[in-house]
Protein backbone atom coordinates (compact mmCIF):
# COMPACT_ATOMS: atom_id res chain seq x y z
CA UNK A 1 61.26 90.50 106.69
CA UNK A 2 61.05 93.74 109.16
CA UNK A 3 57.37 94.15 107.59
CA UNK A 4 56.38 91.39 107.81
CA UNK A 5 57.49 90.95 111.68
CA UNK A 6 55.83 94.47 112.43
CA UNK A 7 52.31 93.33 110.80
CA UNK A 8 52.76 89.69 112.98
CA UNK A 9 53.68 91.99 116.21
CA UNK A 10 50.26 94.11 115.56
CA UNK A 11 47.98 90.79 114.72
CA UNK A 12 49.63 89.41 118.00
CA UNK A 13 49.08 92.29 120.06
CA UNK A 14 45.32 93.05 119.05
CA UNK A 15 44.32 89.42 119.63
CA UNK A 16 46.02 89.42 123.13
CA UNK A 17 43.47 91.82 123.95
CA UNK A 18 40.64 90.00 122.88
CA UNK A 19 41.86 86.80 123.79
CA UNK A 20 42.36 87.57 127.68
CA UNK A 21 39.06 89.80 127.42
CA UNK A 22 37.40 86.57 126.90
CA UNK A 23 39.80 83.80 128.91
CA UNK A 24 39.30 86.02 132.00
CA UNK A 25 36.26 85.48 132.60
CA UNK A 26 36.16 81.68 132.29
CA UNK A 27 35.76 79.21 135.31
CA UNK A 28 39.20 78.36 137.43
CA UNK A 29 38.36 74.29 136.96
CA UNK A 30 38.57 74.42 133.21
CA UNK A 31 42.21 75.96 133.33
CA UNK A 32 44.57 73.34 131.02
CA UNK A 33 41.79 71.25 129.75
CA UNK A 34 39.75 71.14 126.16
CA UNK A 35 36.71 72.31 127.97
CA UNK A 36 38.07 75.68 128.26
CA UNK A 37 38.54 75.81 124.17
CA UNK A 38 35.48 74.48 123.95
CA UNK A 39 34.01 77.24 125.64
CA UNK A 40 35.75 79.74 123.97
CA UNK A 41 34.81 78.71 120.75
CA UNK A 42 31.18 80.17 121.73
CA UNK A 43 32.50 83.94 121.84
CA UNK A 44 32.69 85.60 119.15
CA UNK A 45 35.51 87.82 120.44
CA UNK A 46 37.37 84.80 120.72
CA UNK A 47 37.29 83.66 117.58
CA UNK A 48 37.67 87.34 116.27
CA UNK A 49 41.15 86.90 118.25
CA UNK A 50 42.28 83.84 116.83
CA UNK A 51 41.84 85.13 113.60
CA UNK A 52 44.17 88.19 114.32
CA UNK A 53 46.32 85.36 115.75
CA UNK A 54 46.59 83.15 112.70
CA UNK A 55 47.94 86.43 110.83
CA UNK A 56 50.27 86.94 113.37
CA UNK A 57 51.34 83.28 112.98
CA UNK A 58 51.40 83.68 108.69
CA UNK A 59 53.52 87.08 108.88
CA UNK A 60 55.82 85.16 111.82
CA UNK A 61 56.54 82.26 109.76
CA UNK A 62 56.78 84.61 106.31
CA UNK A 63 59.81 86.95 108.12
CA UNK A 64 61.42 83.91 109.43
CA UNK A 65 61.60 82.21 105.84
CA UNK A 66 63.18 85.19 104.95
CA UNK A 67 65.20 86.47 108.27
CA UNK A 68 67.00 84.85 111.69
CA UNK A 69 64.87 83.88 115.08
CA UNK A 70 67.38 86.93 116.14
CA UNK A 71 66.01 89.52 113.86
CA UNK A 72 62.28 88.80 114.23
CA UNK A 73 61.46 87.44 117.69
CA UNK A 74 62.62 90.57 119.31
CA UNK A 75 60.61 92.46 116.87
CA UNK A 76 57.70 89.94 117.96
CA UNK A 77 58.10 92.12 121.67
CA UNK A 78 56.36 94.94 120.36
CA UNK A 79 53.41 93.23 120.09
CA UNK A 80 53.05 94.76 123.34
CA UNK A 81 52.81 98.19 122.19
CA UNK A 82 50.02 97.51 119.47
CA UNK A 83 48.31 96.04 122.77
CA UNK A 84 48.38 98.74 124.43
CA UNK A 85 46.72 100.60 121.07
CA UNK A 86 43.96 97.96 121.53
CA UNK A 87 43.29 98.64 125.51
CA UNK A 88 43.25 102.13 124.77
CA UNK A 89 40.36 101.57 122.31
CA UNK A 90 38.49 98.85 124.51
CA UNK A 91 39.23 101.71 127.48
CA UNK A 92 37.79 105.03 124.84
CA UNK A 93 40.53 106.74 125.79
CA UNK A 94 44.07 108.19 125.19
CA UNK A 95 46.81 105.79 126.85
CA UNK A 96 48.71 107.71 130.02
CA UNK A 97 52.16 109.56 129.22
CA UNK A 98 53.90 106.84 131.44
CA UNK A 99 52.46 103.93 128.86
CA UNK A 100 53.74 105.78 125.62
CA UNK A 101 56.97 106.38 127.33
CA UNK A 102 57.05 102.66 128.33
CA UNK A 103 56.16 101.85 124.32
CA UNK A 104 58.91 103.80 123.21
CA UNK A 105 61.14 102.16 125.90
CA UNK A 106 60.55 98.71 124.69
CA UNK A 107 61.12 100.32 120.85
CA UNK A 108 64.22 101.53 121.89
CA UNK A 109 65.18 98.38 123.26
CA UNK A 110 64.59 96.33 120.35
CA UNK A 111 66.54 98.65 118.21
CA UNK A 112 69.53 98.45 120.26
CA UNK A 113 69.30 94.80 120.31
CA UNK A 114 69.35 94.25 116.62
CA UNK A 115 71.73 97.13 116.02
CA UNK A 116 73.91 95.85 117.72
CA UNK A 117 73.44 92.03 117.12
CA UNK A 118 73.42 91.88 113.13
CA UNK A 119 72.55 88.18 112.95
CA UNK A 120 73.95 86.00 110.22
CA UNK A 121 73.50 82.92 108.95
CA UNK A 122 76.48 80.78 109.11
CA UNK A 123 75.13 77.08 108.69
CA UNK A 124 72.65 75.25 107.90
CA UNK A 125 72.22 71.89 109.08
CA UNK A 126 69.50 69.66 110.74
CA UNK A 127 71.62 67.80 113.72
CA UNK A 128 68.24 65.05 114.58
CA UNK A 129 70.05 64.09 117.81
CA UNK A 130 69.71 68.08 119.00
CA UNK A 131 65.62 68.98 117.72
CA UNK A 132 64.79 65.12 119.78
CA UNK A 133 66.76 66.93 122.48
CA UNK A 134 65.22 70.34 122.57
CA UNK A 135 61.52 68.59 122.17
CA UNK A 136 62.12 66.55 125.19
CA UNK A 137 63.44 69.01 127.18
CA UNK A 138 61.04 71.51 126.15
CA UNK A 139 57.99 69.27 127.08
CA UNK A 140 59.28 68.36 130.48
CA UNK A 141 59.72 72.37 131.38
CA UNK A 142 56.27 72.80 130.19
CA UNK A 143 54.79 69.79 132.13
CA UNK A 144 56.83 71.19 135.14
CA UNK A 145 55.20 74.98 134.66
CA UNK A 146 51.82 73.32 134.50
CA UNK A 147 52.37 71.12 137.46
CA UNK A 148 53.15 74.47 139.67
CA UNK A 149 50.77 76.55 138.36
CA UNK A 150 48.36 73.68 140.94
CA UNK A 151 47.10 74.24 143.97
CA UNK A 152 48.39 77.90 144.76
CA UNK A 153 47.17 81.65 144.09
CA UNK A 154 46.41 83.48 140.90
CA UNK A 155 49.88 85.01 140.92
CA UNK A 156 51.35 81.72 141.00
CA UNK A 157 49.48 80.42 138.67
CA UNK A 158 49.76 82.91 135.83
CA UNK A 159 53.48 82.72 136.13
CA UNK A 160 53.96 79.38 135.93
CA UNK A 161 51.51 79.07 133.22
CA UNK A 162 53.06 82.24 131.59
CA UNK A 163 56.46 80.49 131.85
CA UNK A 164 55.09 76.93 130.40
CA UNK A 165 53.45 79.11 127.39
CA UNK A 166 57.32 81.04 126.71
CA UNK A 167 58.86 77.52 126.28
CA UNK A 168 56.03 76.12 124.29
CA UNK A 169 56.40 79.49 122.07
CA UNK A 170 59.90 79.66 121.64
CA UNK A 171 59.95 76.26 120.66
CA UNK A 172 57.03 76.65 118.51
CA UNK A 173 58.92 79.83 116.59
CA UNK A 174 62.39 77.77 116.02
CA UNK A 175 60.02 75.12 114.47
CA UNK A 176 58.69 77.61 112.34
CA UNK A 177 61.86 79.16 111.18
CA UNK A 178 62.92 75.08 110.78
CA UNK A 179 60.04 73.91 108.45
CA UNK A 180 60.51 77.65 106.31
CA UNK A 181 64.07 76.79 105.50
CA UNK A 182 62.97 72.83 104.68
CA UNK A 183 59.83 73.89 102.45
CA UNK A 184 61.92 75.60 100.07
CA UNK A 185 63.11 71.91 98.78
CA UNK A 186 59.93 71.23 98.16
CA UNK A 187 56.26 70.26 100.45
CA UNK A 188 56.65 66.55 99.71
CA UNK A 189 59.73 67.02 101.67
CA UNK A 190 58.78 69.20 104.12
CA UNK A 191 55.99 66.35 104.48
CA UNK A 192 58.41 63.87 105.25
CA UNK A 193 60.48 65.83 107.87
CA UNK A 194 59.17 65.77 111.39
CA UNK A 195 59.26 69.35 111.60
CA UNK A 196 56.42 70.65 110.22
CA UNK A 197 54.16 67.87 112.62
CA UNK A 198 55.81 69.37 115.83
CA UNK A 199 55.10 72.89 114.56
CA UNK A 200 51.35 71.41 114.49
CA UNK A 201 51.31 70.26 117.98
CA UNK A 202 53.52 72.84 119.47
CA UNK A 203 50.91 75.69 118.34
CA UNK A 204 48.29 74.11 118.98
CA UNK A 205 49.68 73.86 122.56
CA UNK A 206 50.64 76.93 122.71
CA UNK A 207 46.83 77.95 122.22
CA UNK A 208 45.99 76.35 125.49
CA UNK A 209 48.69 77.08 127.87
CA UNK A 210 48.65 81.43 126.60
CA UNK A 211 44.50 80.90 127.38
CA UNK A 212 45.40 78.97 131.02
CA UNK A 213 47.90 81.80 131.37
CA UNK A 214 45.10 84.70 130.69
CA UNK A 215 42.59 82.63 132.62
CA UNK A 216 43.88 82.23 135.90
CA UNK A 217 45.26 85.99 136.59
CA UNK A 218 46.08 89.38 136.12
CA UNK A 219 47.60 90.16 132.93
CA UNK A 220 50.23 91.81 134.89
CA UNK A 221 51.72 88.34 135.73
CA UNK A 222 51.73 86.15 132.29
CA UNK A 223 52.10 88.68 129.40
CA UNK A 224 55.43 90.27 130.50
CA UNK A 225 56.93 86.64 130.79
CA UNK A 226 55.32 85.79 127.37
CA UNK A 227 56.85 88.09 125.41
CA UNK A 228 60.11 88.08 127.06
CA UNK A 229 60.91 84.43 127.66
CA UNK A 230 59.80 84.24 123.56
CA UNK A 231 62.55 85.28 122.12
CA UNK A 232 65.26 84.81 124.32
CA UNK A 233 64.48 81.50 123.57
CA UNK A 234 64.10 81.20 119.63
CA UNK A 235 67.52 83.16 119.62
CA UNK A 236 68.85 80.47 121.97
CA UNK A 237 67.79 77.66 119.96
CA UNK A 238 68.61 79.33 116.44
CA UNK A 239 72.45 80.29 118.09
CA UNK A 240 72.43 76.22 119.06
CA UNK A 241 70.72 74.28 116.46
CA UNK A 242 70.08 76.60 113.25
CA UNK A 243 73.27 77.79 112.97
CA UNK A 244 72.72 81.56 113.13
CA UNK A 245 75.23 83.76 115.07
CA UNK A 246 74.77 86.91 116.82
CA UNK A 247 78.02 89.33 116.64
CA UNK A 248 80.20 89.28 119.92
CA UNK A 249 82.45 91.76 118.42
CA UNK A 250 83.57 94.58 120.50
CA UNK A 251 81.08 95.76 122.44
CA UNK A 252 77.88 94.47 120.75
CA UNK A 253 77.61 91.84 124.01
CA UNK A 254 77.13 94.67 125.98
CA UNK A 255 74.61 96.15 123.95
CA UNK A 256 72.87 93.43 122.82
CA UNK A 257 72.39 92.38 126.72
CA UNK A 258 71.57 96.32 127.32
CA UNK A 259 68.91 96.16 124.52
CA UNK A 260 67.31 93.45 125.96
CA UNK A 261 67.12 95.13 129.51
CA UNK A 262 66.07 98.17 128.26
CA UNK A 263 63.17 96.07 126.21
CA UNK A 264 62.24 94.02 129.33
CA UNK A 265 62.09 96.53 131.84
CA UNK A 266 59.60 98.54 129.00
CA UNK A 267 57.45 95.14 128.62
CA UNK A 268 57.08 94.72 132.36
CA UNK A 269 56.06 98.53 132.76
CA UNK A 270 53.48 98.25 130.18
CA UNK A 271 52.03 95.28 131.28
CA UNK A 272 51.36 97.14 134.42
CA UNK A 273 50.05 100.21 133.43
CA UNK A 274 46.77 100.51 130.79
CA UNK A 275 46.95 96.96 128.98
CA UNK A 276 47.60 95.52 132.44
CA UNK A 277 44.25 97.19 134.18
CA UNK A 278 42.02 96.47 130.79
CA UNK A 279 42.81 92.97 130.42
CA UNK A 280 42.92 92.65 134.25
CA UNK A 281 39.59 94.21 135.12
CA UNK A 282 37.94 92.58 131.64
């Protein structure tokens, strides 16, 4: 399951780099809107990126057949880190001293995290009333992050965009984890279920709103929001709806709220040091 979250946290990473290498440089008007995939789909690079990005997708869903939303959406962070591998390539270069203590920052957050969380499975059980729930809610905060990211700067833009993406994605990954557990009764069931339908349109949403997000500024602004609001998310919903518990024993809140600090405050640094300026200046 760890393996299999560390290969979907480099095929994420790598294809971020592509991905905004090629969003960036699209036109403003064709943020949110087909025409921008459309044009995509000319550049090679992108394409090249999606690929890395359907492995990402194949290891995510393999680890969380086999693991909690807890265990490998935090892992999912460090996608970050094998970014910053890929800018340093795009760049020629060695990455700074202050980006490889900022990887190892966000490494040491995730490893205090699920240290001290241990997640566990407890139960089991689709509750139909909750997913309808979480998919309304979910598309009314994205519709809201698109409907800011109009009419105001870059920054703005990215954030909201950035923030729209991290619902879309967190829902997308407790959808995945959802239609894993379902598929081992069989596909014809799986088929039947709703599940693996609003995986479908969730990802395929999710394509558009991360290229908006790259499109319409800095990296700086969208990819530390990405990869944060991701898994706090996924853990959210799996504590809520897929029955899987974190441990609030002792002092594990404390770490487990320290981990994530630690991770966050090493995602934001990175995104503003060498990944930042290569996808920002691409």
């Amino acid at each position: 399951m760890i393996f299999y979250s560390v290969l979907g946290a480099a095929s994420y990473g790598f294809a971020a780099v592509l991905q905004h290498k090629a969003a960036s440089s699209e036109a403003p008007e064709l943020t949110m809107k087909l025409g921008l995939l459309w044009s995509l789909l000319k550049k090679p690079i992108w394409l090249m990126a999606n690929v890395l990005d359907a492995l990402g997708f194949v290891f995510q869903f393999l680890a969380l057949r086999r693991g909690e939303l807890a265990i490998v959406e935090p892992i999912l962070v460090m996608s970050l880190v094998f970014a910053l591998a890929g800018a340093s390539i795009i760049r020629r270069g060695k990455p700074p001293l202050s980006d490889t203590v900022s990887a190892v920052v966000v490494t040491l957050g995730v490893g205090v995290f699920l240290d001290a969380a241990r997640p566990t499975q407890v139960i089991h059980r689709v509750h139909p009333l909750g997913w309808a729930t979480l998919t309304i809610l979910t598309a009314l905060l994205t519709i809201v992050g698109v409907i800011l990211s109009r009419g105001g700067s870059p920054k703005r833009a990215a954030i909201c965009l950035a923030a729209a993406s991290g619902f879309d994605l967190g829902y997308m990954a407790s959808m995945a984890a959802l239609t894993g557990k379902i598929v081992n009764h069989g596909v014809i069931h799986t088929l039947s279920t709703g599940a693996p339908y609003a995986l479908a349109l969730s990802g395929f949403l999710s394509i558009l709103l991360v290229q908006s997000a790259f499109q319409a500024g800095p990296l700086r602004f969208s990819l530390p929001l990405i990869s944060v609001m991701q898994p706090v998310i996924g853990m959210t919903i799996g504590e809520l709806l897929l029955g899987q518990r974190v441990n609030f024993h002792g002092i594990a809140p404390l770490l487990e709220v320290v981990g994530l600090a630690v991770m966050t405050a090493g995602v934001i640094f990175l995104a503003r040091g060498t990944v930042g300026e290569t996808m920002g200046s691409s």
